[in-house]
Protein backbone atom coordinates (compact mmCIF):
# COMPACT_ATOMS: atom_id res chain seq x y z
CA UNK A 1 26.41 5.67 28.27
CA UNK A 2 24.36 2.55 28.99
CA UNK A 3 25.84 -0.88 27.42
CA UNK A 4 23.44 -1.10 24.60
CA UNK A 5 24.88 2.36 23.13
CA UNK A 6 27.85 1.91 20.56
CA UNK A 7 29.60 5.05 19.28
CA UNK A 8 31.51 4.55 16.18
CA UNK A 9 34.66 6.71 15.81
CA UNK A 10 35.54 5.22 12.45
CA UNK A 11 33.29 3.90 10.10
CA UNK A 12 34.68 0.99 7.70
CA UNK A 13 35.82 2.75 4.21
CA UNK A 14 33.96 1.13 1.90
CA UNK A 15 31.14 2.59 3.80
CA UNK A 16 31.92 5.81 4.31
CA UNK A 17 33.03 6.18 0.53
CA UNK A 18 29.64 4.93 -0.34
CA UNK A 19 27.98 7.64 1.78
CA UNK A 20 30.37 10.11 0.07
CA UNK A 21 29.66 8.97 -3.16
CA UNK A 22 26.14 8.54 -3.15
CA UNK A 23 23.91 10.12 -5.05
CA UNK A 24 20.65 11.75 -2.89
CA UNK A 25 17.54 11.20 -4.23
CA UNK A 26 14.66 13.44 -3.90
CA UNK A 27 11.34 12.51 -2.34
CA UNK A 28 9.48 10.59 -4.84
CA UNK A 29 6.34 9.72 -2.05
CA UNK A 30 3.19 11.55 -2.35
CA UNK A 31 1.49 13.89 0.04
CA UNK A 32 -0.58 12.06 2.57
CA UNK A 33 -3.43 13.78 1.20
CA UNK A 34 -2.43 12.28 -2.08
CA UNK A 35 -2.80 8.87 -0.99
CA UNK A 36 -6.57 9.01 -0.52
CA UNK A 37 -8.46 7.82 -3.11
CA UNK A 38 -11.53 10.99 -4.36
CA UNK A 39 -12.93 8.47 -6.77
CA UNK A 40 -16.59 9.33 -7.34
CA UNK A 41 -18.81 6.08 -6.41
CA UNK A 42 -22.42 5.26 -7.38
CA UNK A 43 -24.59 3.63 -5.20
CA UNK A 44 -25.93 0.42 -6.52
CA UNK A 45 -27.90 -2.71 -5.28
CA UNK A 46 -26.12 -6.00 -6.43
CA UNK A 47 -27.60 -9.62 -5.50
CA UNK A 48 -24.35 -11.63 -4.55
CA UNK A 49 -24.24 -15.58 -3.75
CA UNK A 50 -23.74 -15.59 0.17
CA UNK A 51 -20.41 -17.48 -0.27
CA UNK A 52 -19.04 -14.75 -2.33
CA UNK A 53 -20.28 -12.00 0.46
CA UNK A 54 -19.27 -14.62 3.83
CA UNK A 55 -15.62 -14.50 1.84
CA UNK A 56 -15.54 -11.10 1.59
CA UNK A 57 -16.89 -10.07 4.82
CA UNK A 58 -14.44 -12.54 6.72
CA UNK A 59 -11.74 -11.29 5.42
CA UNK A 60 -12.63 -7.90 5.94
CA UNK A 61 -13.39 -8.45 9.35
CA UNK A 62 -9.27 -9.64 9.58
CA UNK A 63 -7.66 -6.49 7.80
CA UNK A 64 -9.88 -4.09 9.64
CA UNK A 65 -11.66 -3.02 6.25
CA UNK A 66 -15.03 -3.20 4.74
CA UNK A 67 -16.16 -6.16 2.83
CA UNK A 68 -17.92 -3.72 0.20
CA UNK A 69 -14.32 -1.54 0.17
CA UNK A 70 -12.87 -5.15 -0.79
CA UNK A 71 -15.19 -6.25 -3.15
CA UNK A 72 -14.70 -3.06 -5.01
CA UNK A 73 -11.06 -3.37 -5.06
CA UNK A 74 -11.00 -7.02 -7.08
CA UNK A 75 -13.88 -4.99 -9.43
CA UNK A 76 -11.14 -2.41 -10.32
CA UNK A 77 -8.51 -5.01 -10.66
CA UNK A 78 -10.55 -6.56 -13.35
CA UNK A 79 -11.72 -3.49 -15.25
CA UNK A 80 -7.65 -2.29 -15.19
CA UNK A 81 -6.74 -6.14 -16.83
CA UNK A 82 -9.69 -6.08 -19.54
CA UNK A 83 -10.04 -2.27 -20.19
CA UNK A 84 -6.06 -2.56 -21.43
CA UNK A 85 -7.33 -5.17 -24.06
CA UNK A 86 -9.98 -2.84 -25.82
């Protein structure tokens, strides 16, 4: 056994009665194939002000994404807020 292994022969009570009288929860996490999004898009040309698009893209560029992915994301956002108001 190297010195940064620890074996345990006895585990404190309170713990082990909280293992023993836990209560197991089944998976609640989606497939992985669940967690892509199938959303039908439509292509459309937009005419953005460049400071909008040099924010987007920017920022993109940092999370490894694209700026049009992004700028669809904070469209959804908004729809989801207003469309609960109708």
């Amino acid at each position: 056994m190297n010195k940064r292994q620890k074996i345990y022969t006895e585990a404190p009570k309170d713990i082990s009665k909280a293992i023993l009288d836990g209560e197991i929860i089944n998976d609640f996490l989606p497939p992985p194939e669940k967690l892509l999004r199938k959303e039908a898009k439509v292509k459309i040309t937009i005419t953005l002000n460049s400071e909008s698009v040099d924010f987007f893209k920017k920022h993109a560029r940092q999370n490894n994404v694209k700026y049009q992915t992004m700028i669809n994301e904070v469209l959804n956002k908004y729809v989801q807020k207003y469309s609960e108001r109708a």
